[in-house]
Protein backbone atom coordinates (compact mmCIF):
# COMPACT_ATOMS: atom_id res chain seq x y z
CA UNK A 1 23.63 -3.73 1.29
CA UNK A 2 20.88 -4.79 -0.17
CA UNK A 3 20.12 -7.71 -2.51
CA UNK A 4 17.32 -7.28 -5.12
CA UNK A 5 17.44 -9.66 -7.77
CA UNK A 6 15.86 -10.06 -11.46
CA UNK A 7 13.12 -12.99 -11.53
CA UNK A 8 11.37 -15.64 -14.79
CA UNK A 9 8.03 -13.27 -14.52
CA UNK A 10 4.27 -14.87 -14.64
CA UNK A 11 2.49 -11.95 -16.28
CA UNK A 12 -0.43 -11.67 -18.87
CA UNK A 13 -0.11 -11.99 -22.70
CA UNK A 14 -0.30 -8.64 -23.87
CA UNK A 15 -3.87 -8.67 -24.93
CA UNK A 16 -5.21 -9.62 -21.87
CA UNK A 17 -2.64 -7.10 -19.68
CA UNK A 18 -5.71 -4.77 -19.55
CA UNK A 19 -8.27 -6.93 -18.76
CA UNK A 20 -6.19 -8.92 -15.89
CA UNK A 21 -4.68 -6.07 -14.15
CA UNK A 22 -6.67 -5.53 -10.58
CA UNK A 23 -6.82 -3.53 -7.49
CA UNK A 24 -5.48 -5.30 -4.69
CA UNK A 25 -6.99 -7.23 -2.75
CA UNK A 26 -7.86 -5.69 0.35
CA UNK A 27 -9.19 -2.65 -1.42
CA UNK A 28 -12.24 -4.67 -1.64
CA UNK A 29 -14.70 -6.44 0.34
CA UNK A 30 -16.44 -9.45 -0.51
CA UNK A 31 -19.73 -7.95 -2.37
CA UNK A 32 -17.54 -5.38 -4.18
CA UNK A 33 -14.87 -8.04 -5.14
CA UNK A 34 -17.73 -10.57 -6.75
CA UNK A 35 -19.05 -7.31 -9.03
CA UNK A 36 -15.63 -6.46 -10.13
CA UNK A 37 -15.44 -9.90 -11.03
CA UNK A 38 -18.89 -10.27 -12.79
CA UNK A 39 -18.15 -7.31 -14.74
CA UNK A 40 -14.57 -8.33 -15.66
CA UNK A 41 -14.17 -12.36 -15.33
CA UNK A 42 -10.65 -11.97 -16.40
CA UNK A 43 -9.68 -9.55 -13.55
CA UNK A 44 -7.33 -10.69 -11.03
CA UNK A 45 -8.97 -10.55 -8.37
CA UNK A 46 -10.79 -13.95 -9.30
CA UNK A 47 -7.42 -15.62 -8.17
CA UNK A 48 -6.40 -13.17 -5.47
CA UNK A 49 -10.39 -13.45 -4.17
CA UNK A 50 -10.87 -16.78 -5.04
CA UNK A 51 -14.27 -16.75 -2.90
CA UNK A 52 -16.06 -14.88 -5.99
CA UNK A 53 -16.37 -18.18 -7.40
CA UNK A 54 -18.66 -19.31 -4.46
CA UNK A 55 -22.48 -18.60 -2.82
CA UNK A 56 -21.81 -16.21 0.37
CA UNK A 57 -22.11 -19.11 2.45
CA UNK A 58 -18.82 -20.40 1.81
CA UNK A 59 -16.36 -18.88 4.07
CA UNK A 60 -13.59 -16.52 2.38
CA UNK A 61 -11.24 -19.02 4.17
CA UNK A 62 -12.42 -22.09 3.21
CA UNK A 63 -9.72 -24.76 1.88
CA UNK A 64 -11.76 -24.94 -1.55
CA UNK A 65 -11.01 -21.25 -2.30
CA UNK A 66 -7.55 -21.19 -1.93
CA UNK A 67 -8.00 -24.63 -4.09
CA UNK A 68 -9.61 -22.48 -6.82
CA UNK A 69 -7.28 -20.03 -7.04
CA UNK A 70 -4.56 -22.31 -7.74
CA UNK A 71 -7.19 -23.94 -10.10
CA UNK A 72 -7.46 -20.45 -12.05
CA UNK A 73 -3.71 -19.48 -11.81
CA UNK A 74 -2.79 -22.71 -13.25
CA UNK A 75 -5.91 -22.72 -15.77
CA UNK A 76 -4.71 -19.18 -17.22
CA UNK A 77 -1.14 -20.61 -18.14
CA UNK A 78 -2.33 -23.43 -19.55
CA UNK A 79 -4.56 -21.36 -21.75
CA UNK A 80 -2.13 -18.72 -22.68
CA UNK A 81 -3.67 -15.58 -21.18
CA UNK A 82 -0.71 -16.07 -18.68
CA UNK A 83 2.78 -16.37 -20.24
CA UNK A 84 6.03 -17.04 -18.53
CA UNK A 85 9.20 -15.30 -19.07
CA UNK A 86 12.35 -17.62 -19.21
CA UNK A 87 14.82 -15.24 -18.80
CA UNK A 88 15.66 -13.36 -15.21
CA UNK A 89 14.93 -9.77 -15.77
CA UNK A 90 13.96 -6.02 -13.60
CA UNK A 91 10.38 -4.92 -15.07
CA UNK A 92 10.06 -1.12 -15.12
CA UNK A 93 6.78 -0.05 -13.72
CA UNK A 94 5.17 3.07 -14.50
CA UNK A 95 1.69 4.83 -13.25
CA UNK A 96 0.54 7.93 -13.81
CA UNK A 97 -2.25 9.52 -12.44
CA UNK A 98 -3.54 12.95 -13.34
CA UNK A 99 -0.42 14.11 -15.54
CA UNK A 100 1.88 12.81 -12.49
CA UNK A 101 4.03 9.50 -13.13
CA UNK A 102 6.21 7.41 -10.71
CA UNK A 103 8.58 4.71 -12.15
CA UNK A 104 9.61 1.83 -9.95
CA UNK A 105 11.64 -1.31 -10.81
CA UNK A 106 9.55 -4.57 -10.31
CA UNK A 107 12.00 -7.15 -8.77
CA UNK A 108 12.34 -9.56 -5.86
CA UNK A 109 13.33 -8.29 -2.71
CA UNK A 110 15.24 -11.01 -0.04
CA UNK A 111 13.47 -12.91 2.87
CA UNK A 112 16.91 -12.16 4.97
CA UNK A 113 16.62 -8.17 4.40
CA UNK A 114 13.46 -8.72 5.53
CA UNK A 115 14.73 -10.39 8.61
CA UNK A 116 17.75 -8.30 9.30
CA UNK A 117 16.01 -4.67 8.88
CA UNK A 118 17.61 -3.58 5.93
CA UNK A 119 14.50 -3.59 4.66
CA UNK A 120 12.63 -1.70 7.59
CA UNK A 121 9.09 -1.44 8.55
CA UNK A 122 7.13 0.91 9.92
CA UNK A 123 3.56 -0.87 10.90
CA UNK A 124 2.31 -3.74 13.44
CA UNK A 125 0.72 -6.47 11.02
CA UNK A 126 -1.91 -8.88 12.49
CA UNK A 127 -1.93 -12.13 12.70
CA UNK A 128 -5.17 -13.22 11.28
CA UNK A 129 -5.10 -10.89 7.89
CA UNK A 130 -1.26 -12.27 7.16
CA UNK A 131 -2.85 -16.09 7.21
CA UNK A 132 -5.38 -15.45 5.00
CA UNK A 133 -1.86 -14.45 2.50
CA UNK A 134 0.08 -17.25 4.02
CA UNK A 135 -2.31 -19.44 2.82
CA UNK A 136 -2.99 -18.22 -0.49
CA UNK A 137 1.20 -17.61 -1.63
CA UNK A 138 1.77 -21.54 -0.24
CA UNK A 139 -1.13 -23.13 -2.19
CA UNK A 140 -0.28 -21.35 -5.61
CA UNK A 141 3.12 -21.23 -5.19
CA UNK A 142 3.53 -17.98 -6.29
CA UNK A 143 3.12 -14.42 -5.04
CA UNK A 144 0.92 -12.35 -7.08
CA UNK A 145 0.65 -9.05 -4.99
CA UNK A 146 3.65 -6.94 -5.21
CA UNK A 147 5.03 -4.94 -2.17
CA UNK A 148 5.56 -1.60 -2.67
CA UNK A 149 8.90 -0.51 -1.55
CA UNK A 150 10.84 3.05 -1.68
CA UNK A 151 14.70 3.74 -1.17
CA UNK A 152 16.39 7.14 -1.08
CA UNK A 153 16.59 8.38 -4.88
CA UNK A 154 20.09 7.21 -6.69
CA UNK A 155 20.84 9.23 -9.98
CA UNK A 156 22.54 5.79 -11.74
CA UNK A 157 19.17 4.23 -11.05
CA UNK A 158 17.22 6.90 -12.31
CA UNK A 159 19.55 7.56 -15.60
CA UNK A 160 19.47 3.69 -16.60
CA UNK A 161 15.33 3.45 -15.78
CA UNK A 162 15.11 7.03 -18.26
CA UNK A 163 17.44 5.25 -21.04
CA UNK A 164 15.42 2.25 -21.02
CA UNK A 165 12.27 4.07 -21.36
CA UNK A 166 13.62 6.39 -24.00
CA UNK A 167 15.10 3.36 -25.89
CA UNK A 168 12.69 0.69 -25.96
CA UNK A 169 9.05 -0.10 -26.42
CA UNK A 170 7.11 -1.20 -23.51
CA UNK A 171 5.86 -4.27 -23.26
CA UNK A 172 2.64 -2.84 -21.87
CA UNK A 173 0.65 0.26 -22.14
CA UNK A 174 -2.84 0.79 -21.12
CA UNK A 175 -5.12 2.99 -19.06
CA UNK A 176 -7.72 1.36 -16.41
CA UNK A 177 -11.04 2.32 -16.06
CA UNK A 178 -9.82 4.33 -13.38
CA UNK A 179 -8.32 6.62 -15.65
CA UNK A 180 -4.64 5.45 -14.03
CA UNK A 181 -2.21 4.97 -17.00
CA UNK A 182 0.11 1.83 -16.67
CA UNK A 183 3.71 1.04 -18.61
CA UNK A 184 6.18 -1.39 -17.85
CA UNK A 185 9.57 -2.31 -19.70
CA UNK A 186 11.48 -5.63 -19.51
CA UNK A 187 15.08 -5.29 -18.60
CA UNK A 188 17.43 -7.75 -19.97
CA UNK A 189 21.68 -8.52 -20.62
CA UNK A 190 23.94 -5.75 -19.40
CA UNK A 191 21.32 -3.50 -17.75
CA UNK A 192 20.71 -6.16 -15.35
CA UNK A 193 23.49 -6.06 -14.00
CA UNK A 194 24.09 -2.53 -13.86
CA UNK A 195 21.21 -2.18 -11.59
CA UNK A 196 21.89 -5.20 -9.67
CA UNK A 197 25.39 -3.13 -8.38
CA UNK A 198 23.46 -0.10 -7.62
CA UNK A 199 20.69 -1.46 -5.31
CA UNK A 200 23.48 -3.41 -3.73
CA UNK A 201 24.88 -0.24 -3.25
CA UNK A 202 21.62 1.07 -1.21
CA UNK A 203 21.99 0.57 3.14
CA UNK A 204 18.00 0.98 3.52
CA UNK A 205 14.71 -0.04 1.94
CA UNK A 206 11.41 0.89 3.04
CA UNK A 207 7.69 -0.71 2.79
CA UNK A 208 5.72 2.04 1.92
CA UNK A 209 2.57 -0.06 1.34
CA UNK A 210 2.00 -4.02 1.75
CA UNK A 211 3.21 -4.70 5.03
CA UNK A 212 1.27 -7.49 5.46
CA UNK A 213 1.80 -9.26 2.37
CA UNK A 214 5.55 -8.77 3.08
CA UNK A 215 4.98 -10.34 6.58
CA UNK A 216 3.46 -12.97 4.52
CA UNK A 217 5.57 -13.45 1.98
CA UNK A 218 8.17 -13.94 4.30
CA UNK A 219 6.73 -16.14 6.81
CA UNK A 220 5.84 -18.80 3.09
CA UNK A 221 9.97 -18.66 2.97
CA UNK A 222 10.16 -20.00 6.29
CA UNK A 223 7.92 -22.19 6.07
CA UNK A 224 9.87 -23.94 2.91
CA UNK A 225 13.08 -23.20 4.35
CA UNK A 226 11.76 -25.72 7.23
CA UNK A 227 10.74 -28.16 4.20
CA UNK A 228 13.82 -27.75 2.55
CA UNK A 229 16.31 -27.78 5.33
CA UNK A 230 19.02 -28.27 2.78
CA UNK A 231 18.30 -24.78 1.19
CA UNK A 232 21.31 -22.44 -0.20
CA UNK A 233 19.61 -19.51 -0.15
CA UNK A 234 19.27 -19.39 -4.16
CA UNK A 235 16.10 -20.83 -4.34
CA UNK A 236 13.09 -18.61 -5.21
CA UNK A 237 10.92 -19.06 -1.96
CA UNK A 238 14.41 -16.79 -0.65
CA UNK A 239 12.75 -14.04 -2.04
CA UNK A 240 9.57 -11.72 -2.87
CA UNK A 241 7.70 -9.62 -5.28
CA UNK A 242 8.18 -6.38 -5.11
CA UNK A 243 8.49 -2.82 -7.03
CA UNK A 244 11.10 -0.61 -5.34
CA UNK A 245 10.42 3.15 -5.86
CA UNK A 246 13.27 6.15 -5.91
CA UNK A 247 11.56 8.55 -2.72
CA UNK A 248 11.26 11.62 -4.66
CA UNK A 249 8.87 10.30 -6.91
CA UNK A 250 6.23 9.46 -4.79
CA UNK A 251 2.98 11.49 -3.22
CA UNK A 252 1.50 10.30 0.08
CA UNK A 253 -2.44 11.46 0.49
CA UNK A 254 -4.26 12.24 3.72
CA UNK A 255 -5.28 9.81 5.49
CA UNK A 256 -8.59 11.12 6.72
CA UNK A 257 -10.65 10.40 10.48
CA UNK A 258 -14.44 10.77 11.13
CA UNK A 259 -15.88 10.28 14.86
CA UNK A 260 -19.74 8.79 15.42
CA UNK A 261 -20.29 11.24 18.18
CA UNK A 262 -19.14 13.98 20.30
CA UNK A 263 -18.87 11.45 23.59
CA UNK A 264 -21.50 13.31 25.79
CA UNK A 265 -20.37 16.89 25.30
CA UNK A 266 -22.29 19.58 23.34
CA UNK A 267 -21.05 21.39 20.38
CA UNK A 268 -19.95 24.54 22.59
CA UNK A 269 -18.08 21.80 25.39
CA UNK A 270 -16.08 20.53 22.44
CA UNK A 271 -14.89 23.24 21.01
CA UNK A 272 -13.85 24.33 24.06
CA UNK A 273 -11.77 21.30 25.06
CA UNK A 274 -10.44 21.22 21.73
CA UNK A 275 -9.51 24.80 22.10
CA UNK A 276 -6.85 23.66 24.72
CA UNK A 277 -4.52 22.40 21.93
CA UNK A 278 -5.18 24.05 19.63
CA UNK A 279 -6.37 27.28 17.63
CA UNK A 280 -9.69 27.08 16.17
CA UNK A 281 -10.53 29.22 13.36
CA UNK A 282 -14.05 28.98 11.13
CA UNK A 283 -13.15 28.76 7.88
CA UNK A 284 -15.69 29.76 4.37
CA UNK A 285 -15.89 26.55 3.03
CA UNK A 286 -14.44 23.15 2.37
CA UNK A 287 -10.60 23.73 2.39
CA UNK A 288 -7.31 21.12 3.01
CA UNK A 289 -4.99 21.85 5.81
CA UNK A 290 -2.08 23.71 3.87
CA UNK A 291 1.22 22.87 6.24
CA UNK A 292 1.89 20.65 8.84
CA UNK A 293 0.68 21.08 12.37
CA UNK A 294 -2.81 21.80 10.58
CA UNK A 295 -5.70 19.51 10.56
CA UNK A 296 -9.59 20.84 8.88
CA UNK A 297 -12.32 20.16 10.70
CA UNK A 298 -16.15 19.29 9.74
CA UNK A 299 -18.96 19.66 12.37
CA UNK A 300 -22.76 20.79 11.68
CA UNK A 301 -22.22 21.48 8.05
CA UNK A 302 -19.68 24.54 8.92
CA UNK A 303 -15.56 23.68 8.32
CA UNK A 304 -12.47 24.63 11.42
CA UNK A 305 -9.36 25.07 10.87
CA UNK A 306 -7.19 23.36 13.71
CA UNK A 307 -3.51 24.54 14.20
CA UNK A 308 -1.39 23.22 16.63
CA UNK A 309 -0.30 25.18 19.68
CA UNK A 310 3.27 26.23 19.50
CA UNK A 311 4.07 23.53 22.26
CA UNK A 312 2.83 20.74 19.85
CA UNK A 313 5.01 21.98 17.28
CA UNK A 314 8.38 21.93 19.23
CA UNK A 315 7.82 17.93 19.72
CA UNK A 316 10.92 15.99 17.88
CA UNK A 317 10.13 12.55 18.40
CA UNK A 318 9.49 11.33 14.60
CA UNK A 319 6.24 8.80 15.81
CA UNK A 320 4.95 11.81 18.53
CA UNK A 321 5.59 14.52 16.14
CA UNK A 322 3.39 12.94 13.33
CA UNK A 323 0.05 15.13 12.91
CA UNK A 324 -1.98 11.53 12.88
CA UNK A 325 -0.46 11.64 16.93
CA UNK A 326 -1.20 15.01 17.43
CA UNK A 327 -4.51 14.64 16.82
CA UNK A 328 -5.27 11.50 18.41
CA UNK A 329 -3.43 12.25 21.69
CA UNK A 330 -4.55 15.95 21.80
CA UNK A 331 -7.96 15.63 20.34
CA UNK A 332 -9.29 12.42 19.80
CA UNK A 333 -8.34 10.36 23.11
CA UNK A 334 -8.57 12.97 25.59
CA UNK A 335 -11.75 14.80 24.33
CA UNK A 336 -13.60 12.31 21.91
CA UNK A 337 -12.71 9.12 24.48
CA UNK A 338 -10.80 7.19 21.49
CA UNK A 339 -8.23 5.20 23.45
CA UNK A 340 -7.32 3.19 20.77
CA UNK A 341 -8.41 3.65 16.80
CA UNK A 342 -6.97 0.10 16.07
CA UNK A 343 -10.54 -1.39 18.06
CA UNK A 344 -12.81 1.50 18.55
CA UNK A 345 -16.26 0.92 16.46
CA UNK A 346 -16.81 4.84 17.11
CA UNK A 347 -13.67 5.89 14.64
CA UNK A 348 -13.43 5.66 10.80
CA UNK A 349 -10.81 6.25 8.14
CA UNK A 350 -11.15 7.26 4.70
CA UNK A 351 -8.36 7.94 2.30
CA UNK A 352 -7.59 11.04 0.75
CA UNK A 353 -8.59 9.83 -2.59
CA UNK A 354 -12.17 10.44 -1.52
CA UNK A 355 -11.69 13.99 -1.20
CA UNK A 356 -13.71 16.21 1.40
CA UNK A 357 -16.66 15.49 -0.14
CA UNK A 358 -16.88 12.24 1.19
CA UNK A 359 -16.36 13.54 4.92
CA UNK A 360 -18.80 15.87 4.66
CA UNK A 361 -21.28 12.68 3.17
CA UNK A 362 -20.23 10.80 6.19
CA UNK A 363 -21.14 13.65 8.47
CA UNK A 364 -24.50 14.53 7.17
CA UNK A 365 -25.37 10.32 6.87
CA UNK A 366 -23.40 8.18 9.69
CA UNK A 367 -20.82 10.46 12.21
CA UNK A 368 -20.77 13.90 13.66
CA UNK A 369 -17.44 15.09 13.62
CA UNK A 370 -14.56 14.67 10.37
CA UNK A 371 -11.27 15.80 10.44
CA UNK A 372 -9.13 15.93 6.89
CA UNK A 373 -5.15 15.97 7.72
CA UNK A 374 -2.10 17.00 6.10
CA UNK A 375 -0.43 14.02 4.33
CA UNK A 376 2.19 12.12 6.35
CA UNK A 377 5.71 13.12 4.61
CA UNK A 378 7.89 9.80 2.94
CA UNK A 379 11.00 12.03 5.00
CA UNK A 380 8.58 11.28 8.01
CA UNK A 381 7.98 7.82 7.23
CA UNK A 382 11.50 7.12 6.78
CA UNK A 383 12.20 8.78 10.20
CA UNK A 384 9.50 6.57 11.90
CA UNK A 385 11.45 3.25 10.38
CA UNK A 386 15.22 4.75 10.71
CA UNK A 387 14.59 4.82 14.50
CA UNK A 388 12.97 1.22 15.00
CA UNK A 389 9.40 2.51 15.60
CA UNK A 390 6.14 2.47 14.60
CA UNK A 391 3.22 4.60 12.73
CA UNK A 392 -0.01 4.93 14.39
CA UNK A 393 -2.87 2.66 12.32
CA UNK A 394 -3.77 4.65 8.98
CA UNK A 395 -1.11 6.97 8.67
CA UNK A 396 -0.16 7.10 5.00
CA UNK A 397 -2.24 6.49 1.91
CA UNK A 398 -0.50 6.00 -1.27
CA UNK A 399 -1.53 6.78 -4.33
CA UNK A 400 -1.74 5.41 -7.41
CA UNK A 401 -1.93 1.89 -6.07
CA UNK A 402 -0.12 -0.94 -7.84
CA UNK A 403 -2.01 -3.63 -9.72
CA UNK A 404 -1.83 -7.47 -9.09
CA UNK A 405 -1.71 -9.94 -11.58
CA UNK A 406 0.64 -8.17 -13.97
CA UNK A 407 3.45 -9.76 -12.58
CA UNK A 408 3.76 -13.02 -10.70
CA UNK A 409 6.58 -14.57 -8.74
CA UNK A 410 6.59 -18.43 -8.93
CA UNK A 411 8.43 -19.76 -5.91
């Protein structure tokens, strides 16, 4: 069973939900973070990149940035473009992007789900990117970066979300630049606890996206649990942001591969060796793989079509069986040399937001070879965690991402 609980929200005054709202973090890197910034000052991702504030030469890790973001957290309260709630409540999120919408409910999750597997993973997280997190969620106090969780669909859920959103106003309403719509709802009194019994009624709940700001999250609860060894479990460092979404609502992109070179062999050597595993067809034009077992292929301005040799197909393990593996252990490791994507400088990844376009730009500028794949399947993911394993690096891209800074979890 798991526990999700209602939470006292930090979120933005309703004017400013707009203007706060950012991508997360690590969608950014430093030069691209400091123009957001410059363009929007209010953005987010002042506090969540704190370094913005600073000349290059200060290090992103540097004990004065995390000291500015807690600066900037605590200066927005103070001047009202941050309110806080004072009454535990679920927040309804809602995105939509290109006519399609996915509703979650924004809550906090528990440290000991985390801990037990209830809530179950599906991805290694590194050490070094989870301090940077550790770091920031212990000097502000607060997590600011919701993780996005998913669950197997339960109608109650879904009727009380629809009544909610058919009954009241939201409390916010905007579109991004980006052209993603965002709602959310407070939900208050009886309705609380309504949806408190269901999710306690729910055996498993996935990370879909933020496993490392789960990681740290969690490892902040410790960490005060050590401080506070007389803890009882209620207290809010127990727990962390999150927005929980029903399974059936969500859409999982391609995550896409490019290769620098063809590792010594000619065009006619590689298609040849590729050829082994699977059937190569020359296709008219730009075109996504259509089923699974199917990967596209771009090389010398002409696009492949890859299927899988029967044999690949009749593989049943749920990590082995994923087309990221197929293609790395039939293509990419024995004929391109790429032992392992997690450290090889030769491989890249691009999500399936950019579109084909983009792999055929990275051809023509930087690489030789791109291959575009058929989305990962959330039934697939959930296979991968159900059996205690793990997804190859880059195997899902989600899409629409959720935005920080419109909800805030003091601890």
């Amino acid at each position: 069973m798991a526990v999700i609980r209602p939470f006292c929200a930090v979120r933005p005054a309703v004017e400013y939900a707009n203007k706060v709202a950012a991508l997360p973090y690590d969608v950014y890197n430093r030069a691209e973070a400091k123009k957001e910034v410059e363009r929007e000052p209010l953005s987010f991702l002042a506090i969540d990149r704190a370094e913005t504030q600073f000349e290059d030469s200060v290090s992103v890790y540097a004990p004065e940035v995390y000291a500015k973001a807690k600066e900037l957290f605590e200066e927005r309260i103070s001047q009202g473009i941050f309110i806080e709630d004072k009454q535990s409540a679920y927040y309804i999120y809602q995105l939509e992007m290109n006519g399609r919408t996915q509703t979650g409910i924004a809550a906090c999750a528990s440290v000991d789900d985390y801990l037990d597997g209830t809530i179950k993973k599906h991805e290694n997280t590194r050490e070094e990117k989870e301090q940077d997190r550790i770091r920031h969620v212990d000097t502000l106090s607060a997590q600011t970066g919701p993780i996005f969780l998913a669950y197997r669909s339960q109608a109650t859920i879904n009727q009380l979300v629809s009544k909610i959103m058919e009954t009241q106003e939201p409390l916010y309403d905007f579109t991004a630049s980006d052209g993603i719509a965002h709602r959310m709802w407070k939900v208050t009194e009886e309705a609380v606890t309504t949806l408190q019994e269901a999710f306690a009624g729910i055996q498993e709940i996935y990370i879909a996206d933020g496993h490392h700001r789960a990681a740290s999250a969690v490892k902040v609860g410790l960490k005060r649990r050590k401080e506070h060894p007389d803890y009882d479990g209620t207290e809010e460092f127990n727990y962390f942001l999150s927005v929980l979404f029903p399974d059936d609502q969500l859409m999982i992109m391609d995550y896409n591969r490019c290769v620098k070179d063809l590792h010594g062999l000619t065009k006619e050597a590689f298609l040849k060796a590729v050829e082994e595993c699977f059937d190569v067809t020359v296709l008219d034009g730009a075109k996504h793989p259509q089923a699974k077992g199917q990967i596209t292929m771009y090389l010398e301005n002409r696009w492949y079509l890859l299927q899988a040799k029967q044999e690949l197909l009749a593989i049943t393990d749920p990590v082995a069986a994923l087309d990221v593996s197929l293609l790395q252990e039939y293509l990419l490791k024995p004929v391109l040399g790429i032992e392992d994507p997690r450290t090889d400088e030769r491989i890249d990844f691009i999500g399936g937001i950019r579109g084909l376009e983009e792999l055929e730009r990275r051809v023509q500028t930087d690489m030789t070879v791109a291959f575009a794949m058929y989305p990962t399947s959330i039934g697939e993911l959930f296979a991968v965690a159900d059996a205690g394993l793990l997804m190859p690096p880059k195997s899902t891209w989600f899409e629409p991402k959720l935005r920080s800074g419109l909800l805030m979890h003091r601890i």
